[in-house]
PDB file of N, CA and C in Angstrom:
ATOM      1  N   UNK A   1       2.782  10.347 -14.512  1.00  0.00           N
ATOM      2  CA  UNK A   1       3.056   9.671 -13.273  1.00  0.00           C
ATOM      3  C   UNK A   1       1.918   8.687 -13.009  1.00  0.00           C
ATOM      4  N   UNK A   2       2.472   7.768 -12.627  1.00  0.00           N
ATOM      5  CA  UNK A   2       1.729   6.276 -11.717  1.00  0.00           C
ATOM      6  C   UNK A   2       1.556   6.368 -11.014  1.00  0.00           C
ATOM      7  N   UNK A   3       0.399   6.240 -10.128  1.00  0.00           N
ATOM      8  CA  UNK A   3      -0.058   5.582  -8.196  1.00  0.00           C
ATOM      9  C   UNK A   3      -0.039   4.106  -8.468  1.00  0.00           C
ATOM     10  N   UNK A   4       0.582   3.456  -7.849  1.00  0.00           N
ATOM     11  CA  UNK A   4       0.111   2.375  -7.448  1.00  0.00           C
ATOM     12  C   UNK A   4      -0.319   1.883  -5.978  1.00  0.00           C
ATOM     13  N   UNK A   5      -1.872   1.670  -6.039  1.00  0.00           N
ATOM     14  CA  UNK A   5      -2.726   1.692  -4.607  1.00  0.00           C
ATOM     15  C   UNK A   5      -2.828   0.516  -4.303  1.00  0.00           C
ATOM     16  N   UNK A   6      -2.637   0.256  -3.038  1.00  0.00           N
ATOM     17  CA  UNK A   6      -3.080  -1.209  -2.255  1.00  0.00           C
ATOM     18  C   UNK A   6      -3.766  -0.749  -0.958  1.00  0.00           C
ATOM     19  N   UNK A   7      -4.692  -1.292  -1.309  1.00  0.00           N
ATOM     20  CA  UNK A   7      -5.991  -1.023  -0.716  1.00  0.00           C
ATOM     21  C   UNK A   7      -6.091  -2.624   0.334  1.00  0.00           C
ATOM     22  N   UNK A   8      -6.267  -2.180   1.741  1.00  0.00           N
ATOM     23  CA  UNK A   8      -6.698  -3.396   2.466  1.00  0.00           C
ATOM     24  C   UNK A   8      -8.000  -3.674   3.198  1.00  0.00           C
ATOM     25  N   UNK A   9      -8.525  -4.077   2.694  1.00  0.00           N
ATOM     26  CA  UNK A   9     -10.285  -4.059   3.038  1.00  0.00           C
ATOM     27  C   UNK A   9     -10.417  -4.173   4.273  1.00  0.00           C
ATOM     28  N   UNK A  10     -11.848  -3.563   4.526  1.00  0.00           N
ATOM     29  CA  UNK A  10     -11.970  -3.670   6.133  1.00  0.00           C
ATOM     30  C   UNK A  10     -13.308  -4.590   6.363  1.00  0.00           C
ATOM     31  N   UNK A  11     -13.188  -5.891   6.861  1.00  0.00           N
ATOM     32  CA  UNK A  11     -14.328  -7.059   7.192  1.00  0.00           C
ATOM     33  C   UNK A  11     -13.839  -7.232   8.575  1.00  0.00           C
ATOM     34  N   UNK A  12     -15.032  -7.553   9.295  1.00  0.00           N
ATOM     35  CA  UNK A  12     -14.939  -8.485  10.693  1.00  0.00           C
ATOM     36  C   UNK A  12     -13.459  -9.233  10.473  1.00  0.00           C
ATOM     37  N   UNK A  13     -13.003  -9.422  11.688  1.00  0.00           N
ATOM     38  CA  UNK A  13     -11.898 -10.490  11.925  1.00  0.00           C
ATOM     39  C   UNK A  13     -10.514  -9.755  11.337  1.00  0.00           C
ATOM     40  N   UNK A  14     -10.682  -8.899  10.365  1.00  0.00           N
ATOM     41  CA  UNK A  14      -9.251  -8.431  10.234  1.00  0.00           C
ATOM     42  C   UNK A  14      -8.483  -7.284  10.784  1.00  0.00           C
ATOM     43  N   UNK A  15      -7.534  -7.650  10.928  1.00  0.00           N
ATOM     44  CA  UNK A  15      -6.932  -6.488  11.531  1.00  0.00           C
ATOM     45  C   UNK A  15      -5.731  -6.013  10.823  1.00  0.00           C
ATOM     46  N   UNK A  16      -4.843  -4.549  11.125  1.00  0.00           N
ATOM     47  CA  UNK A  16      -3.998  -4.160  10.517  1.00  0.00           C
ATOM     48  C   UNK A  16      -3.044  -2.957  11.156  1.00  0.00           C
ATOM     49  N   UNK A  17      -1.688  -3.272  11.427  1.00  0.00           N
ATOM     50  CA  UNK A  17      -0.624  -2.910  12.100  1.00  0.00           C
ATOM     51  C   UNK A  17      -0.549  -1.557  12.038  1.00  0.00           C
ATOM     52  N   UNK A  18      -1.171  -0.709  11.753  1.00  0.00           N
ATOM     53  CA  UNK A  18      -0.829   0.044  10.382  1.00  0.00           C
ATOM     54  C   UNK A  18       0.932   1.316  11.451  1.00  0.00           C
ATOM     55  N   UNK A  19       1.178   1.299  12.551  1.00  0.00           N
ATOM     56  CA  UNK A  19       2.566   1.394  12.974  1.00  0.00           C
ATOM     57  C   UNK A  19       3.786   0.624  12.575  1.00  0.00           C
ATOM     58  N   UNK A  20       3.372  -0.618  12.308  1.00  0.00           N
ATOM     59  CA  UNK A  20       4.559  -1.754  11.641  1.00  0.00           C
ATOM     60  C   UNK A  20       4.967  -1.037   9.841  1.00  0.00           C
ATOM     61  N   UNK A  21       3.406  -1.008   9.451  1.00  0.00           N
ATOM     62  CA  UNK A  21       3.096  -0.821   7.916  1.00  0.00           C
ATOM     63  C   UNK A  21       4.365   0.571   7.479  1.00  0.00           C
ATOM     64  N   UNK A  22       4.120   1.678   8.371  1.00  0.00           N
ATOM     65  CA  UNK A  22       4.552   2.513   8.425  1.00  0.00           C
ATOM     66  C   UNK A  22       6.164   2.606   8.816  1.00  0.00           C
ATOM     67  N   UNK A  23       6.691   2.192   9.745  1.00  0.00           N
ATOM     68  CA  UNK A  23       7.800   2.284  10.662  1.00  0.00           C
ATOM     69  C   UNK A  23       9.205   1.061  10.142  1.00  0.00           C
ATOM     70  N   UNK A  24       7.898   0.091   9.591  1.00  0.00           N
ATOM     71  CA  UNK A  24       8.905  -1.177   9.235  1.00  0.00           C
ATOM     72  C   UNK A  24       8.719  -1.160   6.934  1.00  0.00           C
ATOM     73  N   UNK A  25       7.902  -1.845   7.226  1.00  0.00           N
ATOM     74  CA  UNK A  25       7.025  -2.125   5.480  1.00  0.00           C
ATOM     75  C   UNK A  25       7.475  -1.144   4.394  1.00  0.00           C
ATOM     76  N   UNK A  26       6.855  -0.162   4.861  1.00  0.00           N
ATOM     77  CA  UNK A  26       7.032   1.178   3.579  1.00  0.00           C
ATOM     78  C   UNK A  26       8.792   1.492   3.735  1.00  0.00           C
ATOM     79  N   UNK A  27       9.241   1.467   4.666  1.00  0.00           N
ATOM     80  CA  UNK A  27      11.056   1.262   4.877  1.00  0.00           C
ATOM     81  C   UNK A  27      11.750   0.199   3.959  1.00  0.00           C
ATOM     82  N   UNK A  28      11.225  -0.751   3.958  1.00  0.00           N
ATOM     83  CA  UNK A  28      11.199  -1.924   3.126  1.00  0.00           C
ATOM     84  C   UNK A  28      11.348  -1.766   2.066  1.00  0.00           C
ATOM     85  N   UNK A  29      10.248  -1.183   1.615  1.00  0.00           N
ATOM     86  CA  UNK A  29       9.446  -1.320   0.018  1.00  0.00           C
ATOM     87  C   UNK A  29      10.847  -0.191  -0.505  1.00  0.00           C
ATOM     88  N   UNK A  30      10.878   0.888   0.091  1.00  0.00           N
ATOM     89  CA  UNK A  30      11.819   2.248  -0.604  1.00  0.00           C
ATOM     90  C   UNK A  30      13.259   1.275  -0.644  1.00  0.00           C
ATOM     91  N   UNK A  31      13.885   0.870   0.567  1.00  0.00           N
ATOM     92  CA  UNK A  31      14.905   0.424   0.279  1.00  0.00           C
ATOM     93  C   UNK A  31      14.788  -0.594  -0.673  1.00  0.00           C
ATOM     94  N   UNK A  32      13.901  -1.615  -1.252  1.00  0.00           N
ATOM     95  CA  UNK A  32      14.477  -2.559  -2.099  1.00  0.00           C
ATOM     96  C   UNK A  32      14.239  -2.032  -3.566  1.00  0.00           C
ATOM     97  N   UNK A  33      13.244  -1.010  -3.545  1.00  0.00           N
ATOM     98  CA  UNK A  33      12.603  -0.705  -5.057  1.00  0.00           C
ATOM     99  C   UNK A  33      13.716   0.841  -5.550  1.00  0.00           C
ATOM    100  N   UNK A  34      14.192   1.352  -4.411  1.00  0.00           N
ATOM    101  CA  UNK A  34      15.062   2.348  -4.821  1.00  0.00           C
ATOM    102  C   UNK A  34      14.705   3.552  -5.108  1.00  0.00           C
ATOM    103  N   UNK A  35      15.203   4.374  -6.430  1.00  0.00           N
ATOM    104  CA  UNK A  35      14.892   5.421  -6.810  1.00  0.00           C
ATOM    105  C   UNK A  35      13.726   5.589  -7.294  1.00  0.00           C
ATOM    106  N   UNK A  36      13.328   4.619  -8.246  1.00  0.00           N
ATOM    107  CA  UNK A  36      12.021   4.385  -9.232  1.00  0.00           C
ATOM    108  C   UNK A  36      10.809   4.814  -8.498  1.00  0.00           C
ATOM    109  N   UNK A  37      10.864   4.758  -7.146  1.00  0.00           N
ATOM    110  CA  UNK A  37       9.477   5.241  -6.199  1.00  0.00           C
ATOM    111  C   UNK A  37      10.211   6.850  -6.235  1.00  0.00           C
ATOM    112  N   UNK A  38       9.389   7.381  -6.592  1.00  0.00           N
ATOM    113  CA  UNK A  38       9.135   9.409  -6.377  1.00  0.00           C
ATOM    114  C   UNK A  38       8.719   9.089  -4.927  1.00  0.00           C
ATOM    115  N   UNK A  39       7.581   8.899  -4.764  1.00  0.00           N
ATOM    116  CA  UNK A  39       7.072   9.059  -3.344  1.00  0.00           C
ATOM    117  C   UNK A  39       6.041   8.433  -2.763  1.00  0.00           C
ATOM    118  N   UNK A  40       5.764   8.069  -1.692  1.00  0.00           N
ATOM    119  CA  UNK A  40       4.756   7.261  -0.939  1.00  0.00           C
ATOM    120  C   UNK A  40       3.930   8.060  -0.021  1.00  0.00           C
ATOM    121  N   UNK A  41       2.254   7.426  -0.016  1.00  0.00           N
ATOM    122  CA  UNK A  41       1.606   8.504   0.798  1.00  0.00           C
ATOM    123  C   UNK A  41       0.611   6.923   1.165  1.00  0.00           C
ATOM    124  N   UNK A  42       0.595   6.990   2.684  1.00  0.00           N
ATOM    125  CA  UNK A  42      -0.443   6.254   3.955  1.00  0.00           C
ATOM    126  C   UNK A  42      -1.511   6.287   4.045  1.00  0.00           C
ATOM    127  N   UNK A  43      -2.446   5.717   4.200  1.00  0.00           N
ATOM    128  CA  UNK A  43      -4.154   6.076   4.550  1.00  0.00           C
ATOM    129  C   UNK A  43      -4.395   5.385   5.524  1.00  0.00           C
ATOM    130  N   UNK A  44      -4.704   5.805   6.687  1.00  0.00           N
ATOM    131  CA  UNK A  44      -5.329   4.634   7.608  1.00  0.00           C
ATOM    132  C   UNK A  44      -6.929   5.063   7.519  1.00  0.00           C
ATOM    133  N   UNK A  45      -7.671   4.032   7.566  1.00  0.00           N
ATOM    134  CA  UNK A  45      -8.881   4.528   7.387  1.00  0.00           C
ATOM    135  C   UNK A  45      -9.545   4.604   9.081  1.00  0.00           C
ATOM    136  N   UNK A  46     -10.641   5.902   9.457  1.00  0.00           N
ATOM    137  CA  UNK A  46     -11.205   5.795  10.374  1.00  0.00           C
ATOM    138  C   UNK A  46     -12.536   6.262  10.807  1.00  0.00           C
ATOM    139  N   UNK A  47     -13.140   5.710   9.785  1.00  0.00           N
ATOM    140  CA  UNK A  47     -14.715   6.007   9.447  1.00  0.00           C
ATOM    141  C   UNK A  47     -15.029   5.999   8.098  1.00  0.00           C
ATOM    142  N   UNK A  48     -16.300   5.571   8.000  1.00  0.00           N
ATOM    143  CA  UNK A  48     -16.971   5.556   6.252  1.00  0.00           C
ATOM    144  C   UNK A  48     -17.358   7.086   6.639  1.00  0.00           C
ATOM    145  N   UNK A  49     -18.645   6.851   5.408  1.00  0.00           N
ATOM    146  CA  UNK A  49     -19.539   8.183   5.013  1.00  0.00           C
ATOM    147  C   UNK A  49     -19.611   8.851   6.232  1.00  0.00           C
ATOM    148  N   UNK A  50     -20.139   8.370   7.086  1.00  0.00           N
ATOM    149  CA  UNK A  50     -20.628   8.469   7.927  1.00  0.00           C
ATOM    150  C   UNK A  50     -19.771   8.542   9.311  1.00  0.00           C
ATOM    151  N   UNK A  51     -19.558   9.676  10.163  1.00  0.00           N
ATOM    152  CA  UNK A  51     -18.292   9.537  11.433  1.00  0.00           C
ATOM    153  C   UNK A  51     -18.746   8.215  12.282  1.00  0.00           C
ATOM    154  N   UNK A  52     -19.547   7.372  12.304  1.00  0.00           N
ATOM    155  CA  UNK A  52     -19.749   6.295  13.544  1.00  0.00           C
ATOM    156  C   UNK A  52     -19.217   5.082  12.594  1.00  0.00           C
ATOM    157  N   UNK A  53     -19.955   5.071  11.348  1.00  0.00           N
ATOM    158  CA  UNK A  53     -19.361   4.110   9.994  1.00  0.00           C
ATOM    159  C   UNK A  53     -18.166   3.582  10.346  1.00  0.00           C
ATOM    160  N   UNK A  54     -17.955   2.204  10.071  1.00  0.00           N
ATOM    161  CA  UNK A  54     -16.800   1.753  10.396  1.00  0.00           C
ATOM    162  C   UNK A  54     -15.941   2.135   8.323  1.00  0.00           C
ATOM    163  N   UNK A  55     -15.005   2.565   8.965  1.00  0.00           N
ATOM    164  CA  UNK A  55     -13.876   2.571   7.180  1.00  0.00           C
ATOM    165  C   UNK A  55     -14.075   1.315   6.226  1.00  0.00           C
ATOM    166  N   UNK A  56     -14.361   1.497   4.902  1.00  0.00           N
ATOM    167  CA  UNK A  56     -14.330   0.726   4.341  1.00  0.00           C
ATOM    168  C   UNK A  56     -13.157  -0.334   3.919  1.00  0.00           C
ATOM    169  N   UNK A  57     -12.226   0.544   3.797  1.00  0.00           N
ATOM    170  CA  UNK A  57     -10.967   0.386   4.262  1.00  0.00           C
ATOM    171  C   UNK A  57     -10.024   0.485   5.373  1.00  0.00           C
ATOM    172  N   UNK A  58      -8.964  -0.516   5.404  1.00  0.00           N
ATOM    173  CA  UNK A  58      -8.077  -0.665   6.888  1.00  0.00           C
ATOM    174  C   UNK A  58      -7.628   0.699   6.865  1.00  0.00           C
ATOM    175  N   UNK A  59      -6.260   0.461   5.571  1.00  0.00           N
ATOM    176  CA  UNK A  59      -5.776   1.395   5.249  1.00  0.00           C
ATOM    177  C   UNK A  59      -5.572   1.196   3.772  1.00  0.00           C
ATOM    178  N   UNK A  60      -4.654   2.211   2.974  1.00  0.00           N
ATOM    179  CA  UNK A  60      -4.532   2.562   1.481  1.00  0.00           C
ATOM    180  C   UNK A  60      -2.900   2.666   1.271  1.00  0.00           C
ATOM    181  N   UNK A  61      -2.223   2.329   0.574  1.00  0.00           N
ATOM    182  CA  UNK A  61      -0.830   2.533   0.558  1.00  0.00           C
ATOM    183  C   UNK A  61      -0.637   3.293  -0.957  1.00  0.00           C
ATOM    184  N   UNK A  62      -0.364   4.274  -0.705  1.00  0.00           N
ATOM    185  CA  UNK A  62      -0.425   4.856  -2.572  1.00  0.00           C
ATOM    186  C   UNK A  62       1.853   5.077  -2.870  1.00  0.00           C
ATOM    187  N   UNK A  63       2.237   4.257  -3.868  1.00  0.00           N
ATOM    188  CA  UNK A  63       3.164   3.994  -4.159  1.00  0.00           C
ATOM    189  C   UNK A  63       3.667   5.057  -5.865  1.00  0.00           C
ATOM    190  N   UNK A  64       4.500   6.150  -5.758  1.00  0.00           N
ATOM    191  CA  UNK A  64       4.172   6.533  -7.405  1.00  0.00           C
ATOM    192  C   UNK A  64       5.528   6.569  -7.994  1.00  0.00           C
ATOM    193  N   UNK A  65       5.410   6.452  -9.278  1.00  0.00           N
ATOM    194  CA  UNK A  65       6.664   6.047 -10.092  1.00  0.00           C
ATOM    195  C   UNK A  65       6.057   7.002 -11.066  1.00  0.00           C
ATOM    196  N   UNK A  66       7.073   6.931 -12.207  1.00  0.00           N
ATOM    197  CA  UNK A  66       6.926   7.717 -13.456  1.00  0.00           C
ATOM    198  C   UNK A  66       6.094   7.408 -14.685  1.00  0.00           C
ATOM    199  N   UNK A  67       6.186   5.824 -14.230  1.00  0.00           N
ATOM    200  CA  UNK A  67       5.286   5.027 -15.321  1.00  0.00           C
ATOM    201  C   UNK A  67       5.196   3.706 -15.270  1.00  0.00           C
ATOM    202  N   UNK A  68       4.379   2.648 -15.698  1.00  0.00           N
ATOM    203  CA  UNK A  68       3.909   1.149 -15.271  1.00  0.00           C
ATOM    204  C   UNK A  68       5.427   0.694 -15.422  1.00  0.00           C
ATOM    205  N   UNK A  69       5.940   1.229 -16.852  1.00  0.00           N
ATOM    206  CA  UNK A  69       7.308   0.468 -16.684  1.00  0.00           C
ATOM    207  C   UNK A  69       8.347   0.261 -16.063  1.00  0.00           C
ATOM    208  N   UNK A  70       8.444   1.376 -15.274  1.00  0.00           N
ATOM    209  CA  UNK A  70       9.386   1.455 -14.263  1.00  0.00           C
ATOM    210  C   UNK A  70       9.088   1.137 -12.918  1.00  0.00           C
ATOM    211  N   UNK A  71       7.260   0.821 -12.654  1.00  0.00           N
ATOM    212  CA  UNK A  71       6.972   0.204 -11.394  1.00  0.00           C
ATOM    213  C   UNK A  71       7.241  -0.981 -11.550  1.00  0.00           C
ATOM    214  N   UNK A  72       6.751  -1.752 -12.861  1.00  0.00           N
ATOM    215  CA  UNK A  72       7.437  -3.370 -12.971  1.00  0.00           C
ATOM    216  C   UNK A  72       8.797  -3.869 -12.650  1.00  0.00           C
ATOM    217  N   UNK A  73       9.868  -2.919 -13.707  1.00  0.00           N
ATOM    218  CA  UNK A  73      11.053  -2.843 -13.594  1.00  0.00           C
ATOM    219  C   UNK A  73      12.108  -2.768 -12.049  1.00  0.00           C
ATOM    220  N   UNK A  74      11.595  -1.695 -11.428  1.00  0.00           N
ATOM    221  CA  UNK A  74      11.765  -1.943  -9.991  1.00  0.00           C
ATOM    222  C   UNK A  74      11.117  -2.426  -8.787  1.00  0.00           C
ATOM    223  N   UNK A  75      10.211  -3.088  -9.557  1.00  0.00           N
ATOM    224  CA  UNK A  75       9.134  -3.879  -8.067  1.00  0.00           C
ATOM    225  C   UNK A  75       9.298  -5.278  -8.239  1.00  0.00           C
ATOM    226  N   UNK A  76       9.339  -5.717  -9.871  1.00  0.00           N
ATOM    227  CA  UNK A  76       9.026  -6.975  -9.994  1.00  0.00           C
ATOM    228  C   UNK A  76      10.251  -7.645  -9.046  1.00  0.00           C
ATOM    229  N   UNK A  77      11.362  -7.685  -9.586  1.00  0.00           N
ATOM    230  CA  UNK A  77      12.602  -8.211  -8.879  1.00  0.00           C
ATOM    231  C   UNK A  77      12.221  -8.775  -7.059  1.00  0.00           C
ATOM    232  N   UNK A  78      11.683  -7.433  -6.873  1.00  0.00           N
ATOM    233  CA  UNK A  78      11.457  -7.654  -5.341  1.00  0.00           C
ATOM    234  C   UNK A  78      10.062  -8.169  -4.570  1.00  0.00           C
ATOM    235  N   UNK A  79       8.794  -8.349  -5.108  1.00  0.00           N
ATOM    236  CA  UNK A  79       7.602  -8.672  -5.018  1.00  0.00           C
ATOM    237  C   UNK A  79       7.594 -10.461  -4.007  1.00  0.00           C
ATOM    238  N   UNK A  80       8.540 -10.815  -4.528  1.00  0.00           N
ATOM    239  CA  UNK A  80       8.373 -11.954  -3.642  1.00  0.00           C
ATOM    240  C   UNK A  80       8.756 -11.290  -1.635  1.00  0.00           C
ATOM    241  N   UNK A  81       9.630 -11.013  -2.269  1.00  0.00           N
ATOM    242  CA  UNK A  81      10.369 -10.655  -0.504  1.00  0.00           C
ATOM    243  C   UNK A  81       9.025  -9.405   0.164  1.00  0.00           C
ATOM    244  N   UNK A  82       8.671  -8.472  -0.907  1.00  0.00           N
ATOM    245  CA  UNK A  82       7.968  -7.661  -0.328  1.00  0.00           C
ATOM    246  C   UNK A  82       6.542  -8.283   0.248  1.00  0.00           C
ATOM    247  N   UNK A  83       6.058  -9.100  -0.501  1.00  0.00           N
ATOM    248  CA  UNK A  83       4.779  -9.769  -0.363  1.00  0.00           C
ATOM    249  C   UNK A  83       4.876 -10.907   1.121  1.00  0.00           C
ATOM    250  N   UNK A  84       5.987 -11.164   1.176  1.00  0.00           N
ATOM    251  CA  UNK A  84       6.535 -11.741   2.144  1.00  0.00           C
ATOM    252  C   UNK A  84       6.508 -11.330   3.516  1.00  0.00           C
ATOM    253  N   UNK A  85       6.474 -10.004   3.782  1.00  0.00           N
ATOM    254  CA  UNK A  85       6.307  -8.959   4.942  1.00  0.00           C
ATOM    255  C   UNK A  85       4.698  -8.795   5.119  1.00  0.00           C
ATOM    256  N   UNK A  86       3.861  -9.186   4.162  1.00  0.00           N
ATOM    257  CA  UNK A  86       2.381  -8.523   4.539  1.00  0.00           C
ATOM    258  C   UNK A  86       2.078  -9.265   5.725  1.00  0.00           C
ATOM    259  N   UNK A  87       2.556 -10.725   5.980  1.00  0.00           N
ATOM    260  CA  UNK A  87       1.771 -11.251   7.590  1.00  0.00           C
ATOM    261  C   UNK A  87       2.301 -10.327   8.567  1.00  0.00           C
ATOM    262  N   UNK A  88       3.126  -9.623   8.316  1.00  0.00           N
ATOM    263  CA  UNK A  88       3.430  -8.724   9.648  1.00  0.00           C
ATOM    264  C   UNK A  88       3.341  -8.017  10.146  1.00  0.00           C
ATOM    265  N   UNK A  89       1.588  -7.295   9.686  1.00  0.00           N
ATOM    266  CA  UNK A  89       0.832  -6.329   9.376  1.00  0.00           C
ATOM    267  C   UNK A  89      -0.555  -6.601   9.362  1.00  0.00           C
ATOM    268  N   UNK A  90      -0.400  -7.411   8.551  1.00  0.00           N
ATOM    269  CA  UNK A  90      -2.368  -7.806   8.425  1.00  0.00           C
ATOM    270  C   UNK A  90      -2.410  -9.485   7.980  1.00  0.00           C
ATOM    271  N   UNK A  91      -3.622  -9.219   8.348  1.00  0.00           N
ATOM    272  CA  UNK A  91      -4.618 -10.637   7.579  1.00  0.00           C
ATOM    273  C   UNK A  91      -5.452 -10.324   6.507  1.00  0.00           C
ATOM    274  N   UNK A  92      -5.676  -9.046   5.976  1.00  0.00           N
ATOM    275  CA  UNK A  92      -6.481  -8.696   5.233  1.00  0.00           C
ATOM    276  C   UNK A  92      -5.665  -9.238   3.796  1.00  0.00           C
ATOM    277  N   UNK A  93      -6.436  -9.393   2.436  1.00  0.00           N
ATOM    278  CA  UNK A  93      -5.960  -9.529   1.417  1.00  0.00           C
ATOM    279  C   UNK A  93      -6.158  -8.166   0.454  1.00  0.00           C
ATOM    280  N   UNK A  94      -4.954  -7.866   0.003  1.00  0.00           N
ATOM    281  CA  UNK A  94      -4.615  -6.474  -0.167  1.00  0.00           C
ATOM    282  C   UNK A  94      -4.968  -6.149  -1.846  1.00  0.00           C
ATOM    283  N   UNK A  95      -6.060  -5.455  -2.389  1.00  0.00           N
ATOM    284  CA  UNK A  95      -5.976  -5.479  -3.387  1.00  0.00           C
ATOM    285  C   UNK A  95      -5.643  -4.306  -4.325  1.00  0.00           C
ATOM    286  N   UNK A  96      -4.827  -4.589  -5.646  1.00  0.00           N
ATOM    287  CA  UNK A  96      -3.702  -3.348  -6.225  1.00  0.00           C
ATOM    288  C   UNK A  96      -4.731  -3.074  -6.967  1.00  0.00           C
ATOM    289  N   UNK A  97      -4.442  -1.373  -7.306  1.00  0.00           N
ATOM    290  CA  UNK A  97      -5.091  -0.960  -8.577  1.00  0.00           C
ATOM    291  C   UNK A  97      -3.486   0.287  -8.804  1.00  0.00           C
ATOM    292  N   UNK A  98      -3.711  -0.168 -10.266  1.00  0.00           N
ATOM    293  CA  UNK A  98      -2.823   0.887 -10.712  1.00  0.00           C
ATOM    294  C   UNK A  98      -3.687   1.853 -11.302  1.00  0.00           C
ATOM    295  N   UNK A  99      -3.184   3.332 -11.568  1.00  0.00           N
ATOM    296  CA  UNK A  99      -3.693   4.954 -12.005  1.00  0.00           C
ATOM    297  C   UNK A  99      -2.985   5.397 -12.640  1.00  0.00           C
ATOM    298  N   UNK A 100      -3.614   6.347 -13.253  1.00  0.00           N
ATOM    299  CA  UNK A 100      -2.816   7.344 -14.110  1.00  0.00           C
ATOM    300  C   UNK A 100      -3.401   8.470 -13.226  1.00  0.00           C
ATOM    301  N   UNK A 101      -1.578   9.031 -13.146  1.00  0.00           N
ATOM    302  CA  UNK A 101      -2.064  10.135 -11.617  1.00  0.00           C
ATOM    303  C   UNK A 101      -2.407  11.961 -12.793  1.00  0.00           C
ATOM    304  N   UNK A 102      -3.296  12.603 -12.327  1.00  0.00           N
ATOM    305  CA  UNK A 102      -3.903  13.527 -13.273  1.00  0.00           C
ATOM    306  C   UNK A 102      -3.900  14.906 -12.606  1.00  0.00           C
ATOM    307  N   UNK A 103      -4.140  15.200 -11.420  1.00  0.00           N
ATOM    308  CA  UNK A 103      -3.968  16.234 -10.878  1.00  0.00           C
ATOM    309  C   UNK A 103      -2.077  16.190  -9.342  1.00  0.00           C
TER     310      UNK A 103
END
């Protein structure tokens, strides 16, 4: 199994919906990508190391499939329209890392 993480950094000036992300976005993403997503898990971030620390992150979106090929296969098609929804949420620029999920 695959995670695929999008991570939205946390700097001055940005902000992030993360009720839209949730309620609208991730609704989105399942309906256009389909079966190929197993399952989705949220992070809002609300503190670093440290409890006063501001989060390094906004939030984390972890996306998992069975394997890269089948995240391409059912994401690529839709990546324009999905990428299309991020102003409606944030200003942050969202950056992917894909995993090999192990535990």
């Amino acid at each position: 199994m695959i995670a695929v993480s999008v991570f939205y950094p946390n700097q001055p000036g940005l902000h992030f919906d993360i009720d839209y992300y949730c309620t609208k976005h991730m609704p989105l993403v399942r309906q256009l990508v389909g079966p190929a997503l197993l399952k989705v898990a949220v992070e809002h971030g609300i503190a670093g190391i440290e409890a006063a620390a501001p989060p390094p992150y906004l939030a984390i979106g972890h996306l998992y499939f069975d394997s890269v090929e089948a995240f391409q296969k059912a994401f690529g098609p839709h990546f324009p329209r999905i990428a299309a929804d991020v102003p409606n949420y944030t200003n942050a620029t969202p950056v992917l890392q894909i995993s090999d999920v192990k535990i």
